[in-house]
Protein backbone atom coordinates (compact mmCIF):
# COMPACT_ATOMS: atom_id res chain seq x y z
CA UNK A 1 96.60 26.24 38.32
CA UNK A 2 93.90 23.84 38.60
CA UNK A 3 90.89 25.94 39.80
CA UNK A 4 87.70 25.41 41.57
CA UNK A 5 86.86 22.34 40.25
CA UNK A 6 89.90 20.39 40.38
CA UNK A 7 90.13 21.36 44.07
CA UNK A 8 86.65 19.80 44.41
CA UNK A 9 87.77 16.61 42.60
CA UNK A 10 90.78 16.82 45.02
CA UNK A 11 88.30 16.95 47.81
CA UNK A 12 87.37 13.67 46.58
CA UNK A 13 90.13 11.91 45.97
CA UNK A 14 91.62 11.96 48.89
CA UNK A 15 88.60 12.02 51.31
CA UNK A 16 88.90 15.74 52.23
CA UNK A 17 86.38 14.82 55.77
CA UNK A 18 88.17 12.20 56.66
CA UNK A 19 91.47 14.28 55.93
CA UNK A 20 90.18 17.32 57.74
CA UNK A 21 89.33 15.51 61.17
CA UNK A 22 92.97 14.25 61.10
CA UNK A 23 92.67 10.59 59.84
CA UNK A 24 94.27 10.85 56.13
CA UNK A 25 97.36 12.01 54.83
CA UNK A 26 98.50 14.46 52.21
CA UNK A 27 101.60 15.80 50.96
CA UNK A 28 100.25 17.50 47.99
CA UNK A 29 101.83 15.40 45.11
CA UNK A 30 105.11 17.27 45.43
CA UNK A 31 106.62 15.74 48.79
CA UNK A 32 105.96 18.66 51.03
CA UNK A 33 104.60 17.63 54.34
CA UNK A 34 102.00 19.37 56.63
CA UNK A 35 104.15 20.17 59.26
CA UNK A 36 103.86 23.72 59.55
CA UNK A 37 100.24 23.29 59.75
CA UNK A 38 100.53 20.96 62.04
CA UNK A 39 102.29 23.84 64.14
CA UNK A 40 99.75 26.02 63.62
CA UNK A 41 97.39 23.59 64.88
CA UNK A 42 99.41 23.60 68.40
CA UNK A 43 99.76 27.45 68.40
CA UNK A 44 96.20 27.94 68.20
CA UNK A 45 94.65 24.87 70.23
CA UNK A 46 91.01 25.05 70.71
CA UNK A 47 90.45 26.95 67.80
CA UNK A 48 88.86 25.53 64.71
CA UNK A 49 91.47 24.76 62.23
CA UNK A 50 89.53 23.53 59.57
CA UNK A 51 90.42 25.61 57.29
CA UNK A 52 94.14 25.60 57.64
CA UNK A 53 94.03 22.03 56.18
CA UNK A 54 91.49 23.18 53.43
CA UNK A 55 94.13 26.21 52.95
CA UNK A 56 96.98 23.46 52.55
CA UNK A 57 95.06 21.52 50.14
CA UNK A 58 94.15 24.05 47.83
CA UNK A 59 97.63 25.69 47.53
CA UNK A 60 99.01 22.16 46.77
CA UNK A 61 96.38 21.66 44.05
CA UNK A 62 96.87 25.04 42.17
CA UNK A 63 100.47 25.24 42.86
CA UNK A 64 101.10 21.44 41.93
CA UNK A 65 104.03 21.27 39.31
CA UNK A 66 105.15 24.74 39.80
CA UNK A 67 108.69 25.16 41.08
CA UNK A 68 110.73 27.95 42.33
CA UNK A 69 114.21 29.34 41.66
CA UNK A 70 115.71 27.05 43.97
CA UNK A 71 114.50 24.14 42.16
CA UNK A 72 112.30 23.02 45.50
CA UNK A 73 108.55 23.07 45.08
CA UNK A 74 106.37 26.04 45.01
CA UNK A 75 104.57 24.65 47.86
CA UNK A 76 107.30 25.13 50.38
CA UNK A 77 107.28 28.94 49.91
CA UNK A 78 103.67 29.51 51.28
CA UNK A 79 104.37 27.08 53.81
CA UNK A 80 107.52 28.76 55.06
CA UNK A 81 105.34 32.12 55.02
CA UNK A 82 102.54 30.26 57.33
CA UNK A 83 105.13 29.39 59.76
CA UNK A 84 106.57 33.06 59.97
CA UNK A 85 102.82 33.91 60.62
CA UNK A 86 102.48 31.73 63.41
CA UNK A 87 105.68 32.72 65.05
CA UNK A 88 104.37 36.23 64.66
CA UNK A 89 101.11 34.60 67.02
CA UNK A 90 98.35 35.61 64.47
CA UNK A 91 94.82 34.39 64.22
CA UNK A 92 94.12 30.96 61.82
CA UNK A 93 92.76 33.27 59.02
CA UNK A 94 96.12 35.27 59.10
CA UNK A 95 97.44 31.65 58.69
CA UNK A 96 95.58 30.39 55.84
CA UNK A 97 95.91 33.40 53.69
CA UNK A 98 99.84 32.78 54.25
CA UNK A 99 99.15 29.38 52.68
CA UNK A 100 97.15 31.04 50.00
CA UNK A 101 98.29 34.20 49.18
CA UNK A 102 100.23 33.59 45.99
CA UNK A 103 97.21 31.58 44.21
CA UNK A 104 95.39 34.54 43.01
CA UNK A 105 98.92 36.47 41.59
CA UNK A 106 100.64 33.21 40.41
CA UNK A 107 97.87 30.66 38.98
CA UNK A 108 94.45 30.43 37.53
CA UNK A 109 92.61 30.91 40.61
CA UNK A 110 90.50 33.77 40.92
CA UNK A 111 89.46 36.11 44.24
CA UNK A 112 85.82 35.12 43.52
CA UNK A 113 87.04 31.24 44.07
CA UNK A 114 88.83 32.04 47.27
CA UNK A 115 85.81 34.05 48.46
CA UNK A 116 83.15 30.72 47.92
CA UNK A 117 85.96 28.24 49.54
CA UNK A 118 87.14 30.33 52.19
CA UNK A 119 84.98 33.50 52.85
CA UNK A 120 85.19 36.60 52.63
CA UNK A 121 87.40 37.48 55.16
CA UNK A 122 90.22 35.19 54.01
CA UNK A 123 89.73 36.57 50.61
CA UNK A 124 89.50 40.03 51.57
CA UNK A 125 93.13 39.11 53.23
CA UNK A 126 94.47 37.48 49.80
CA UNK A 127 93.51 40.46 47.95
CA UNK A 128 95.55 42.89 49.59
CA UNK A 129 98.33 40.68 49.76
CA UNK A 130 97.96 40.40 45.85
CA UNK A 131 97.37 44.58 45.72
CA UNK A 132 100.73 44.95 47.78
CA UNK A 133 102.42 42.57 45.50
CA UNK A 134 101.50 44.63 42.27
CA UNK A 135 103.04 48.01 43.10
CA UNK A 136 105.80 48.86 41.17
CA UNK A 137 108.73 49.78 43.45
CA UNK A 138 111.07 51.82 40.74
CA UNK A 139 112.56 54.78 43.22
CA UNK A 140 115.46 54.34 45.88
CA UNK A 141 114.76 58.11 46.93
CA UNK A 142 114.25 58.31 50.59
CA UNK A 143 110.98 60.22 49.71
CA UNK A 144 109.65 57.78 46.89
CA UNK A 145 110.31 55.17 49.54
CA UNK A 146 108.13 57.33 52.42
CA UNK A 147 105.71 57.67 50.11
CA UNK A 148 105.57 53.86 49.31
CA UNK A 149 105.41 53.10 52.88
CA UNK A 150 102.33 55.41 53.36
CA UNK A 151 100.78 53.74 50.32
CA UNK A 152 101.15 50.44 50.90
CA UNK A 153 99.75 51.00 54.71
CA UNK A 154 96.74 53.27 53.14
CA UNK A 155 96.04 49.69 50.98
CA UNK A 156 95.95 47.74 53.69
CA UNK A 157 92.64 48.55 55.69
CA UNK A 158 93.72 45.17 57.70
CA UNK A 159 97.03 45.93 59.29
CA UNK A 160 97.29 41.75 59.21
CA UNK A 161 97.59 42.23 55.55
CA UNK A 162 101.18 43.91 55.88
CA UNK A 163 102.11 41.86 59.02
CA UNK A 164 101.31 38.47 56.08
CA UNK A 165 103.27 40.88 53.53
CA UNK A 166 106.69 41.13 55.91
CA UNK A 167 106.65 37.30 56.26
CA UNK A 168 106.03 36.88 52.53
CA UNK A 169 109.23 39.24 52.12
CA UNK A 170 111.43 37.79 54.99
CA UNK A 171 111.20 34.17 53.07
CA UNK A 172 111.80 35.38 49.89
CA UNK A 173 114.68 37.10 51.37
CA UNK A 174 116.03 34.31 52.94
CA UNK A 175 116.19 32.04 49.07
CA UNK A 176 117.47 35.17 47.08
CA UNK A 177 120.84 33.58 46.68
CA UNK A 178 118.93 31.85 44.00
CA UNK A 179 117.96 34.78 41.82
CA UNK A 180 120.08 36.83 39.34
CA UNK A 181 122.74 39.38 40.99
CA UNK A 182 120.41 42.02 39.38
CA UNK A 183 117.49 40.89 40.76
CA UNK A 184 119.16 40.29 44.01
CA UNK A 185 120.60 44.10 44.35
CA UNK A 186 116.75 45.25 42.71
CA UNK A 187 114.76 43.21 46.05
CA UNK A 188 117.59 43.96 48.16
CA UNK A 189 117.14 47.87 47.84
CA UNK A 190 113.45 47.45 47.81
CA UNK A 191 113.52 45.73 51.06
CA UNK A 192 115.96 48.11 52.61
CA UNK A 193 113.88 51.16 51.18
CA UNK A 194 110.54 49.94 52.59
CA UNK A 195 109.73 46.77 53.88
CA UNK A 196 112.41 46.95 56.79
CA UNK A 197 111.01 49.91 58.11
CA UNK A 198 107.57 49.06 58.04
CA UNK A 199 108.80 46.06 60.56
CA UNK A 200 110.32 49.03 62.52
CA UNK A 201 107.23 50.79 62.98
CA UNK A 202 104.90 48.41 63.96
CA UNK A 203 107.97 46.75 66.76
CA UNK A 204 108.66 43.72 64.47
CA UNK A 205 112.64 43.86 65.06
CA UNK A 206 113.24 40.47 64.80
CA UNK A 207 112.72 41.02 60.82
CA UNK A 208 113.54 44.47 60.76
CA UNK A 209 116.84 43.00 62.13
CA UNK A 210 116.84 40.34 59.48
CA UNK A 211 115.51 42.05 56.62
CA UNK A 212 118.67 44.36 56.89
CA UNK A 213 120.78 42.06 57.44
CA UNK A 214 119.79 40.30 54.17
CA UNK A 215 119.66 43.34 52.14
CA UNK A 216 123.35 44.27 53.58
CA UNK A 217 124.65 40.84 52.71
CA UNK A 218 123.86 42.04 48.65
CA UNK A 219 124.08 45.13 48.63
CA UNK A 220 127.16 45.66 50.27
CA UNK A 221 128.48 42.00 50.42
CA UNK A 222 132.44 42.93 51.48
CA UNK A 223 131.16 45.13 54.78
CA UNK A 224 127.65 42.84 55.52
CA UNK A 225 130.86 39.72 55.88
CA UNK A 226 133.50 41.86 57.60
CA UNK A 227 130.68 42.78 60.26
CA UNK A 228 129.87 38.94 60.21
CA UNK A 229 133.13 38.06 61.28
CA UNK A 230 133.42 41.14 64.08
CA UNK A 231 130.12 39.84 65.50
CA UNK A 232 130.71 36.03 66.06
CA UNK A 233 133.85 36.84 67.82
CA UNK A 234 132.07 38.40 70.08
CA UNK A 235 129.03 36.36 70.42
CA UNK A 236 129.49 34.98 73.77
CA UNK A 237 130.38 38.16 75.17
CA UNK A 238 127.28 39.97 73.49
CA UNK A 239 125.03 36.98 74.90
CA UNK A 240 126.27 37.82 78.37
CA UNK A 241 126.67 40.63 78.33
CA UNK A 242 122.14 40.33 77.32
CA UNK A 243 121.31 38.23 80.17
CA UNK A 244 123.11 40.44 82.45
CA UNK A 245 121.24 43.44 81.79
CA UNK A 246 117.68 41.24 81.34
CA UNK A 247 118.70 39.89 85.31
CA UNK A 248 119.42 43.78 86.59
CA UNK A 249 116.39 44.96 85.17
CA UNK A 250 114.17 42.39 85.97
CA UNK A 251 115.40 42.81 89.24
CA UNK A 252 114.73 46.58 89.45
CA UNK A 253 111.08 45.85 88.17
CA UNK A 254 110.23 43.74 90.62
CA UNK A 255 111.72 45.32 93.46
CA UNK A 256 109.34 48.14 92.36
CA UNK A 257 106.37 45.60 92.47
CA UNK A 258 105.96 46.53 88.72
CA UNK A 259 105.28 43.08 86.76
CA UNK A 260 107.33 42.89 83.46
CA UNK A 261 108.71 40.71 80.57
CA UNK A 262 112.14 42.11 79.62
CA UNK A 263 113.70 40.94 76.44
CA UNK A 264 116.93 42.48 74.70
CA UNK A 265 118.67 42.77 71.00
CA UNK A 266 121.81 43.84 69.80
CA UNK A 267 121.70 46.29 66.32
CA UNK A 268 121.77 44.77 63.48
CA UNK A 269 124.31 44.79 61.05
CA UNK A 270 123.15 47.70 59.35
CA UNK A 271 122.61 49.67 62.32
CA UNK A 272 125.72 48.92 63.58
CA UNK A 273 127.13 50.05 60.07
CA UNK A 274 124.83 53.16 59.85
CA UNK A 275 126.45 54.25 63.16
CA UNK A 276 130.00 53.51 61.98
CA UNK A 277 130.57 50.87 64.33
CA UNK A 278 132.38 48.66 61.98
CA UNK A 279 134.69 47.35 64.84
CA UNK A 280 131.34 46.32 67.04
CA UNK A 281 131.10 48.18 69.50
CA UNK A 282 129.09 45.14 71.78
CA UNK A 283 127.41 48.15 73.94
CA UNK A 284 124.50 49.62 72.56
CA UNK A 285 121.73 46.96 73.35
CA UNK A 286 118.12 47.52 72.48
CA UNK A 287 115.38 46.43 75.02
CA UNK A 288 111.76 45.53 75.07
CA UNK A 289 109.68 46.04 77.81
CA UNK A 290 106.28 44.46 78.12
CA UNK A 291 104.08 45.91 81.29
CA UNK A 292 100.58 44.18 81.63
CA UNK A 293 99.55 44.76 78.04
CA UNK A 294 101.58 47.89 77.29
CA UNK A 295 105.27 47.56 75.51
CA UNK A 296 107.86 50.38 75.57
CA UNK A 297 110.15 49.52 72.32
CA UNK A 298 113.49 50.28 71.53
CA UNK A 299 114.96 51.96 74.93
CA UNK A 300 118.61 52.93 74.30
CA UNK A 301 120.42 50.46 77.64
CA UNK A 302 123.56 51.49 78.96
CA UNK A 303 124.41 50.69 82.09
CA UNK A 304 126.31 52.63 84.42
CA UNK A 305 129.55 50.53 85.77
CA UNK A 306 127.95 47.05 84.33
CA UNK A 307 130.30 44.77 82.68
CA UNK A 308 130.85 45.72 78.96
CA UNK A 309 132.10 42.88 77.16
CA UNK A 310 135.13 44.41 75.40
């Protein structure tokens, strides 16, 4: 909640040149360490990364004393979000806004401030971050819940902006257990209602899957552990039972000179639930297939005579 100026006196403290072509160290006074930076660094070799360490700074300064539910410092939240960025592969300003997007909502700092330290872009990135994070989500109607999903996509003219969003949500969903059982249920519904199937339309299943799950685990807490305990007996199986149909179709693909990535899921809990397969039914497998640049999502597998784990 410093501002401006005590970023620039943190600038030099600490010898922000020096720090910036890799020679100092930082850990922004609260004992959280660069490393998902650093991984950002390696995800994105060659390109100028600057301002990822610049980001890093500035969220340490203005978030500096702040801590979160959990207890840990505030720090580690935006960090955690970077990191889902990069594993989601997007560009460094995607990466720095995930570092920065709480300082506008949650300290002193204004959008103006961001803009002259960061440019515009970055900025224009923060903002609708912030924007997203300011609509009041009161309806669990299906419809309400449509027509929050075509809001929140009509506010973000960058589709990067909900892409940062999901990752903000996925972390936040993943340190609930420390909020009130009111709030919990509240986020868990909101989630569920809207931020789940955004990840479903834009092919995100990895936290559509997750993002369920989560929201399942409090809002239904009894089932989201019963369906726990069906799936890991069955893990091995399910994992199997995945690589077998990745090796037959990879297979196929090639033997019809057609050049392909093949990757596979299982439902997740809620969509096993939602298709009253409490018992786990270890069939119904969900496949990805990338051709050249082109991806067909979410084929229905089921293979004729193939060995169903049982």
């Amino acid at each position: 909640m410093a501002g401006a100026p005590a970023f620039a006196a943190a600038e030099d403290a600490i010898g922000l040149a020096e720090f910036l072509a890799g020679n100092g160290e930082f850990d922004g006074g609260d004992g959280v360490e660069l490393e998902h930076v650093e991984m950002a660094r390696d995800d994105h070799a060659g390109a100028d990364l600057e301002v990822l360490r610049k980001a890093y700074i500035f969220s340490a300064v203005e978030h500096k004393g702040q801590t979160r539910a959990s207890g840990e410092p505030y720090l580690v939240h935006p960090l955690e979000v970077a990191s889902l960025i990069a594993d989601l592969r997007l560009d460094v300003p995607s990466v720095a806004t995930g570092l920065l997007h709480d300082t506008v909502e949650d300290t002193l700092t204004t959008l103006e401030q961001v803009q002259s330290i960061f440019g515009g872009e970055i900025a224009t990135l923060v903002d609708g971050v912030t924007k997203i994070g300011q609509i009041n989500f009161t309806s669990r109607a299906e419809r309400q819940a449509e027509n929050f999903r075509k809001m929140i996509i009509a506010m973000a003219r960058d589709i990067r902006v909900i892409l940062i969003k999901l990752a903000d949500r996925t972390h936040n969903m993943r340190t609930l257990s420390h909020l009130a059982p009111e709030r919990q249920m509240e986020i868990s519904q909101e989630t569920l209602d809207v931020y789940a199937p955004l990840a479903h339309r834009l092919g995100i299943y990895w936290i559509k899957s997750e993002l369920e799950d989560s929201s399942l685990r409090y809002l239904h807490p009894e089932v989201y552990y019963q369906l726990k305990r069906n799936v890991a007996k069955k893990r091995v199986e399910r994992e199997e039972y995945i690589k077998h149909v990745i090796t037959v179709l990879t297979k196929r693909l090639e033997e019809a000179g057609i050049e392909a990535t093949v990757t596979g899921r299982f439902w997740s809990r809620l969509e096993t639930l939602s298709k009253g397969r409490c018992g786990v039914d270890p069939r119904p497998l969900r496949v990805d297939l990338r051709v050249d640049t082109l991806q067909a999502s979410a084929l229905a597998v089921r293979l004729n005579g193939g060995p169903h784990p049982r």
